[in-house]
Protein backbone atom coordinates (compact mmCIF):
# COMPACT_ATOMS: atom_id res chain seq x y z
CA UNK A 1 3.71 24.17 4.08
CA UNK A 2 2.16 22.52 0.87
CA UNK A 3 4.36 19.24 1.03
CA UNK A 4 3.53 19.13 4.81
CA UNK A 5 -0.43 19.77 3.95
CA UNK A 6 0.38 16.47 1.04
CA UNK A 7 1.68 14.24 3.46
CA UNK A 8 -1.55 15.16 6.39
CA UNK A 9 -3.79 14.31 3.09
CA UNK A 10 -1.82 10.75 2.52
CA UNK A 11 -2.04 9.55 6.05
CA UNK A 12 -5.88 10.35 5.77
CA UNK A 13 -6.48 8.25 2.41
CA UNK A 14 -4.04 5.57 3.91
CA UNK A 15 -5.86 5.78 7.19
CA UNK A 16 -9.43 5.61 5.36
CA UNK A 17 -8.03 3.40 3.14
CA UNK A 18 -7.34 0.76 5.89
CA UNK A 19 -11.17 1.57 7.55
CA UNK A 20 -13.03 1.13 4.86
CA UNK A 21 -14.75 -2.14 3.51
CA UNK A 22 -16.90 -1.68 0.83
CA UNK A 23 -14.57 -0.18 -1.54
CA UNK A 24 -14.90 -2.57 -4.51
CA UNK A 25 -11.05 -3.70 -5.73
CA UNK A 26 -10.48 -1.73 -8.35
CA UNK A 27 -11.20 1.47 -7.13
CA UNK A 28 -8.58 0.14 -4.29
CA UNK A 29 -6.04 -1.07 -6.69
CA UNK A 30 -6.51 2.88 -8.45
CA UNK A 31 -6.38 4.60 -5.00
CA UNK A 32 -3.10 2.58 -4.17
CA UNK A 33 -1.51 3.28 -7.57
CA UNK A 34 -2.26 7.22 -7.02
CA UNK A 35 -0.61 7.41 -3.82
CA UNK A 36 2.48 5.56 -5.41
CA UNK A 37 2.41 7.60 -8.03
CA UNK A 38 1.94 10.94 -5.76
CA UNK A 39 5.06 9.75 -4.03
CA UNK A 40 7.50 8.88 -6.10
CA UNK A 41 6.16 12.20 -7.86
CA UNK A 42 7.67 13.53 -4.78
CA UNK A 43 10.98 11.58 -4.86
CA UNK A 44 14.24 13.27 -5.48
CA UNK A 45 15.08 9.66 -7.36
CA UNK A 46 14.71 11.44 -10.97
CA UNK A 47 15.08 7.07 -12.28
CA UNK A 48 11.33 7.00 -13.69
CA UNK A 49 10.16 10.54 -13.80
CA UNK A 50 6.34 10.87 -14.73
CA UNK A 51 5.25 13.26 -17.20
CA UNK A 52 3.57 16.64 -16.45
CA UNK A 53 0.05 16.55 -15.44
CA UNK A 54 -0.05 12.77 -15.66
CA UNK A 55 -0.46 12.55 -11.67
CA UNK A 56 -3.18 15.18 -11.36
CA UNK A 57 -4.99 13.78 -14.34
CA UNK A 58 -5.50 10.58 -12.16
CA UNK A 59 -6.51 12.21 -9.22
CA UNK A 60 -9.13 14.32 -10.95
CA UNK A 61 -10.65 10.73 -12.98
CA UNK A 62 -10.77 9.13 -9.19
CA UNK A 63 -12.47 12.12 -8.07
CA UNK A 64 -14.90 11.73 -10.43
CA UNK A 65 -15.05 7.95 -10.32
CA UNK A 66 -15.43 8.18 -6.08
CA UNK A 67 -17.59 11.30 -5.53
CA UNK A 68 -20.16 9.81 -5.43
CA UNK A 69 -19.77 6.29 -4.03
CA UNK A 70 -17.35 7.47 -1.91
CA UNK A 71 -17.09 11.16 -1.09
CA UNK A 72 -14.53 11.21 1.66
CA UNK A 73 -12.00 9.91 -0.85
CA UNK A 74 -13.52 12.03 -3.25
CA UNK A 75 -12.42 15.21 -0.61
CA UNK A 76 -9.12 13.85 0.05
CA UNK A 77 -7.96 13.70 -2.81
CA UNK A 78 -9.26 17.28 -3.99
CA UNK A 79 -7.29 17.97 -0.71
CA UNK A 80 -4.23 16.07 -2.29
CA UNK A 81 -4.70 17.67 -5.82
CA UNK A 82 -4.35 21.14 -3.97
CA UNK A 83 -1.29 20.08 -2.58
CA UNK A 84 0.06 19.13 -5.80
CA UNK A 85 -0.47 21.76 -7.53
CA UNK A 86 0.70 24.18 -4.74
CA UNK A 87 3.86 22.15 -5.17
CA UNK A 88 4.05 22.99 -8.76
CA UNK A 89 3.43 18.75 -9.42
């Protein structure tokens, strides 16, 4: 159930990714580089493993960064932290 509840929470910050406008580039660039690093987190490729708590330490600066420019990220990604850690990731 958790990795299907992770992927729900990736298709909505792609899908909000692609609606919204006035994110400024950087926090794009960041949002981009989480999900890549929440997936290949997820990859049974063990090539370029990342180190403990190094994924959920992003998500929880962009949190802060976007909660309050941007709260809907801000909840999808608490959403995608959840999942995470469920995982054990």
């Amino acid at each position: 159930m958790p990795r299907k509840q992770l992927q729900e929470a990736l298709d909505a910050l792609h899908e909000q990714l692609g609606s919204t406008e006035d994110l400024g580039a950087e926090d794009r660039e960041a949002l981009v580089g989480a999900m890549n690093d929440i997936r290949n987190a997820l990859s049974p490729d063990d090539s370029a493993p990342l180190a403990d708590g190094v994924v959920s330490g992003r998500i929880y600066a962009l949190i802060e960064d976007l909660e309050t420019s941007h709260p809907k990220f801000a909840d999808i990604l608490r959403n995608v932290s959840e999942s995470l850690a469920n995982l054990g990731i």
